[in-house]
N, C-alpha and C. Protein backbone atom coordinates (compact mmCIF):
# COMPACT_ATOMS: atom_id res chain seq x y z
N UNK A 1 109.33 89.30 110.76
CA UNK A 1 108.06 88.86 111.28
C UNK A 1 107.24 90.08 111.70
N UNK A 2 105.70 90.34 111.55
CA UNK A 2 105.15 91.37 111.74
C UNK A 2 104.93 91.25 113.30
N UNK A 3 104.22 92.51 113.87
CA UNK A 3 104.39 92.51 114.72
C UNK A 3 102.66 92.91 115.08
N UNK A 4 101.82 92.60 116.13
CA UNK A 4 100.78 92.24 116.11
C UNK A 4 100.25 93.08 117.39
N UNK A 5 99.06 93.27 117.38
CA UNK A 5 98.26 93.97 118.66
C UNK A 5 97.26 93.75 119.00
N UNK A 6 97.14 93.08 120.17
CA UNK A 6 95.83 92.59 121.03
C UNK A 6 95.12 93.25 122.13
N UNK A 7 93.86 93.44 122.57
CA UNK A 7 93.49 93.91 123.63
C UNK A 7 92.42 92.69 123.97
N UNK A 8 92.56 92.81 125.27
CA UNK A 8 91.51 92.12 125.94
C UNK A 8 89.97 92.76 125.81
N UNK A 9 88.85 91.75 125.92
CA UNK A 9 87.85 92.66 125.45
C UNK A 9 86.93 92.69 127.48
N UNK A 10 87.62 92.18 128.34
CA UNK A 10 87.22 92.70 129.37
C UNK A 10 87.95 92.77 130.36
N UNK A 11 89.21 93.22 130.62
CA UNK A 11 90.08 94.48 131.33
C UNK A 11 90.83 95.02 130.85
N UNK A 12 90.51 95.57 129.22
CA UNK A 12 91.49 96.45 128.39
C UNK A 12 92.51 96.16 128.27
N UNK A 13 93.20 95.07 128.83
CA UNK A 13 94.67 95.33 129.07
C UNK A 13 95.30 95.20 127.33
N UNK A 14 96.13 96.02 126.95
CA UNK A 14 96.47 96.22 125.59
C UNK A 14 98.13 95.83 125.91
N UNK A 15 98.47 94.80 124.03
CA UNK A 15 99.76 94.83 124.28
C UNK A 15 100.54 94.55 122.78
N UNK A 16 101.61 94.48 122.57
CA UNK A 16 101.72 94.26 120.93
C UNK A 16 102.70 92.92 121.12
N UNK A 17 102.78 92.06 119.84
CA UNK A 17 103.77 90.49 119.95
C UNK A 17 103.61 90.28 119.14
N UNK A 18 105.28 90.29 118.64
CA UNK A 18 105.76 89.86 117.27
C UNK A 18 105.27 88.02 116.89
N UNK A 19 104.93 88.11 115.86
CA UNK A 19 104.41 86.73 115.76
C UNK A 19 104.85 86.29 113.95
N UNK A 20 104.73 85.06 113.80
CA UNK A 20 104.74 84.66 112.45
C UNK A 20 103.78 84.52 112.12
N UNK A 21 103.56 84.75 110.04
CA UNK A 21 102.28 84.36 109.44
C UNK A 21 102.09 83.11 110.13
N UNK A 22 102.49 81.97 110.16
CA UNK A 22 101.88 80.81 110.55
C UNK A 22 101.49 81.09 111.66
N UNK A 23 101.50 81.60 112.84
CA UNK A 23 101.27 81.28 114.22
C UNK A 23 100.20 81.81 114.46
N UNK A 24 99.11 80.85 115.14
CA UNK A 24 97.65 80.96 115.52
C UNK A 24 97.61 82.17 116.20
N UNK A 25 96.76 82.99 116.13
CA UNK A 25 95.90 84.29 116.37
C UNK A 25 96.18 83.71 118.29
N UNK A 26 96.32 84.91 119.15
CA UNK A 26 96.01 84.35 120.54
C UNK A 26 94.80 84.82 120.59
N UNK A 27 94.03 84.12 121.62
CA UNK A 27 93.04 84.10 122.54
C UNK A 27 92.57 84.70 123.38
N UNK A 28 94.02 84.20 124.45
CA UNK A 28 93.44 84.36 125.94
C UNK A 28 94.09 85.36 126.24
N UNK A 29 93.71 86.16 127.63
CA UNK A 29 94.38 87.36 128.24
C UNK A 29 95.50 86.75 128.85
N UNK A 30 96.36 87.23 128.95
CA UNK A 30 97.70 86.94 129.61
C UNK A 30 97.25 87.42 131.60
N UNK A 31 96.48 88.75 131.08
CA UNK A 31 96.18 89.29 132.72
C UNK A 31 95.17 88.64 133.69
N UNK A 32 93.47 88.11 132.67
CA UNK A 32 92.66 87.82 133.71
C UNK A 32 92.17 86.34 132.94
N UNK A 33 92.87 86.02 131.99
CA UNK A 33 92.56 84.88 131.44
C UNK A 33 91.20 85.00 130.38
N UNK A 34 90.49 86.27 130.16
CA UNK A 34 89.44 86.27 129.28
C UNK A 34 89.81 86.64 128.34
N UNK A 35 88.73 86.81 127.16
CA UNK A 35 88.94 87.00 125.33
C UNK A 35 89.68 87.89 124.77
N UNK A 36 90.83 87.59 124.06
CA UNK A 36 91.80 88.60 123.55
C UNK A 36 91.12 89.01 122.06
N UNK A 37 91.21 90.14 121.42
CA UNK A 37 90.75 90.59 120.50
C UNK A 37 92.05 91.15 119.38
N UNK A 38 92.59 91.09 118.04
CA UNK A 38 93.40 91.80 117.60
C UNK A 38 92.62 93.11 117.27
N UNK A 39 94.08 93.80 117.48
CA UNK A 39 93.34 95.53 116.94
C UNK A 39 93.81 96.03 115.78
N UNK A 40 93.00 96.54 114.53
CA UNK A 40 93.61 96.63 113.32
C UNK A 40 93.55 97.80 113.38
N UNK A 41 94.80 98.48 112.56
CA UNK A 41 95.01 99.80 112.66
C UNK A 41 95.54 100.65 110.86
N UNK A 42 95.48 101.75 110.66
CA UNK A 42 96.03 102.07 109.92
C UNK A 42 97.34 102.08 109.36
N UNK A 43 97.91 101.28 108.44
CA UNK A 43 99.10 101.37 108.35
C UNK A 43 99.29 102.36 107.21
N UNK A 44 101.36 103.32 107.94
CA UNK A 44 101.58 104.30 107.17
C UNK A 44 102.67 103.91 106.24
N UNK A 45 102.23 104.79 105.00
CA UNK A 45 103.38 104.14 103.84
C UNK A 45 103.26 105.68 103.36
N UNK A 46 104.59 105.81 102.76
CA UNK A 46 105.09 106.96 102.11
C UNK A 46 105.51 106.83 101.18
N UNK A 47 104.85 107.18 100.24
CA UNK A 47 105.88 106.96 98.51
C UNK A 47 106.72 108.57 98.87
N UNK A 48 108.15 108.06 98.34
CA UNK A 48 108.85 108.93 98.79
C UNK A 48 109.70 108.72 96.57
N UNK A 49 109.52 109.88 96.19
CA UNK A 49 110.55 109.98 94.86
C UNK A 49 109.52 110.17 93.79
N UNK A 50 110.33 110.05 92.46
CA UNK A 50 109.33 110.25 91.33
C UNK A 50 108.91 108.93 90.76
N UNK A 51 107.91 108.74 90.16
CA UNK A 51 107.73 107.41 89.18
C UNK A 51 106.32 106.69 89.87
N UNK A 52 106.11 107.24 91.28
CA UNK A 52 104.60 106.62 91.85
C UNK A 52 103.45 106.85 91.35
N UNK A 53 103.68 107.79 90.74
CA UNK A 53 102.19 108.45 90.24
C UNK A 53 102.07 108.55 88.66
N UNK A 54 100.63 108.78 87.96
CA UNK A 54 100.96 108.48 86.78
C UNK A 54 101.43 110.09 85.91
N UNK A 55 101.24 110.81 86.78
CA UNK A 55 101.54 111.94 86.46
C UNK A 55 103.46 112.33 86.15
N UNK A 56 103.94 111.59 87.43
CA UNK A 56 105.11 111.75 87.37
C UNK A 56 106.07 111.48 86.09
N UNK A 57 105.58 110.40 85.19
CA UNK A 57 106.30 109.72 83.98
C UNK A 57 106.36 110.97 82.86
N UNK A 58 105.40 111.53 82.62
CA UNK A 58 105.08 112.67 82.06
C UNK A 58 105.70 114.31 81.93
N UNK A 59 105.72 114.45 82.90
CA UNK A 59 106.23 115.86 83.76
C UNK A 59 107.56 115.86 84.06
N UNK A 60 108.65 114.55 83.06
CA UNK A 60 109.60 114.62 83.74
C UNK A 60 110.31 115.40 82.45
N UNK A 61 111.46 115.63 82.19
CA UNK A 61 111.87 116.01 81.27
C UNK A 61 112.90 114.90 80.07
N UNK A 62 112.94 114.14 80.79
CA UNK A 62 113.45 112.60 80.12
C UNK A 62 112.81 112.76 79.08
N UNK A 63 111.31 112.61 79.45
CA UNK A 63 110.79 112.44 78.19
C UNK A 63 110.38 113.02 77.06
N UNK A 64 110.49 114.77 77.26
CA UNK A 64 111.31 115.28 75.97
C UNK A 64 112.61 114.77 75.45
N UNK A 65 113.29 114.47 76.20
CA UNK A 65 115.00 113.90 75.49
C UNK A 65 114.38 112.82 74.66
N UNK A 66 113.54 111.52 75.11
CA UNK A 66 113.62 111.10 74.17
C UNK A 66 112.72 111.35 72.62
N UNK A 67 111.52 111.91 73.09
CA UNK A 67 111.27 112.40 72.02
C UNK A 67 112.24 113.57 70.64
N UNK A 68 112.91 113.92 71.35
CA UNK A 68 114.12 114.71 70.31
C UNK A 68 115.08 113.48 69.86
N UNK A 69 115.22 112.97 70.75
CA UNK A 69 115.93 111.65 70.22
C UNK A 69 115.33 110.90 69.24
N UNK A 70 114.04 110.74 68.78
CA UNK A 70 113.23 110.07 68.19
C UNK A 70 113.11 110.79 66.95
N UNK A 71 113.12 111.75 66.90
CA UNK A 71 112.70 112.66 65.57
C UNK A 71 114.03 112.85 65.43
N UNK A 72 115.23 112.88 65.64
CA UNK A 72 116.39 113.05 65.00
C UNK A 72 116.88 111.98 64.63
N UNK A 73 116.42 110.63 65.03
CA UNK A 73 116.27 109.32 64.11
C UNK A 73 115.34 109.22 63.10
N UNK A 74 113.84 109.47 62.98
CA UNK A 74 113.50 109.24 61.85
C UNK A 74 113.91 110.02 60.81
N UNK A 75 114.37 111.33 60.68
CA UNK A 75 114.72 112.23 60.04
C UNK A 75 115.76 111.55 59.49
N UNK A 76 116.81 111.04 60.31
CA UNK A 76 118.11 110.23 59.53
C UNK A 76 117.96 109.12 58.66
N UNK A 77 116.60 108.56 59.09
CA UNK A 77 116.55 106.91 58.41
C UNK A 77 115.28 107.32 57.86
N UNK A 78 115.53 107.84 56.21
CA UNK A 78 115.31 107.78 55.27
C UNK A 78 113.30 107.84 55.49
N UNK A 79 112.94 107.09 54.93
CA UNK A 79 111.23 106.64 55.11
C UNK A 79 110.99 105.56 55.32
N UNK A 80 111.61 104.50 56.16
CA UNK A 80 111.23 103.39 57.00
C UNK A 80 110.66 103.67 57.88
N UNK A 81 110.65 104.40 59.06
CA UNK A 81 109.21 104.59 59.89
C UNK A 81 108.23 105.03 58.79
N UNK A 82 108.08 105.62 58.37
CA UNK A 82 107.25 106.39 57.74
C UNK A 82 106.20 105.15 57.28
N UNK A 83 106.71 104.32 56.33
CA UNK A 83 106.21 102.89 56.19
C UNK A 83 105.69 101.84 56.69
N UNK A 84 106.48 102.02 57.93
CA UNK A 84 105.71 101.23 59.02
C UNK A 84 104.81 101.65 59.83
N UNK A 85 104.60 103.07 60.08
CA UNK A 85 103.40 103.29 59.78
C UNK A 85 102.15 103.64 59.43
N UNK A 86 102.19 103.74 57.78
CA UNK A 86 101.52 103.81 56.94
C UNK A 86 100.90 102.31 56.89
N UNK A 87 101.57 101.57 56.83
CA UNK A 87 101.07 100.30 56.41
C UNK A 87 100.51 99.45 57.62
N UNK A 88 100.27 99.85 58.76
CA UNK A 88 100.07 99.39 60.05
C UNK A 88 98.58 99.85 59.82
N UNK A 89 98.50 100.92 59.90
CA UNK A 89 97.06 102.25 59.80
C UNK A 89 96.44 101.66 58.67
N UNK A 90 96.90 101.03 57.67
CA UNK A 90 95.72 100.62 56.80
C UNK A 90 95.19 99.06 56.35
């Protein structure tokens, strides 16, 4: 369940409460009984590893392997790529 942050909008009093999506927004001040306000804040996220970015897929070296992998298959199998695509392209 997230966890939520309210301030009163007249005696500051600030506080945070875990709440469920379903459960109505509060209101009231707990301290002087006037208008509670939520406070939205920046939330922090960290992509942490490779594969987040589009750069990363690229720059890895995997993907020379498979490209050597790829040309040491068509080379073996005869002129079937070759055909497919030739005949795609026209």
């Amino acid at each position: 369940m997230p966890t939520y942050s309210y301030r009163c909008t007249e005696c500051t009093e600030a506080f945070d409460i875990v709440q469920s999506f379903t459960d109505e927004a509060l209101t009231e001040c707990p301290v002087c009984g006037k208008r509670l306000r939520k406070v939205f804040s920046a939330v922090g996220i960290a992509f942490k590893g490779s594969g987040f970015y589009r750069t990363d897929s690229a720059s890895s070296g995997a993907a020379r392997t498979v490209t050597k992998a790829a040309s040491s298959t068509s080379s073996s199998a005869s002129s079937a790529p070759a055909s497919i695509g030739s005949s795609s392209a026209a």
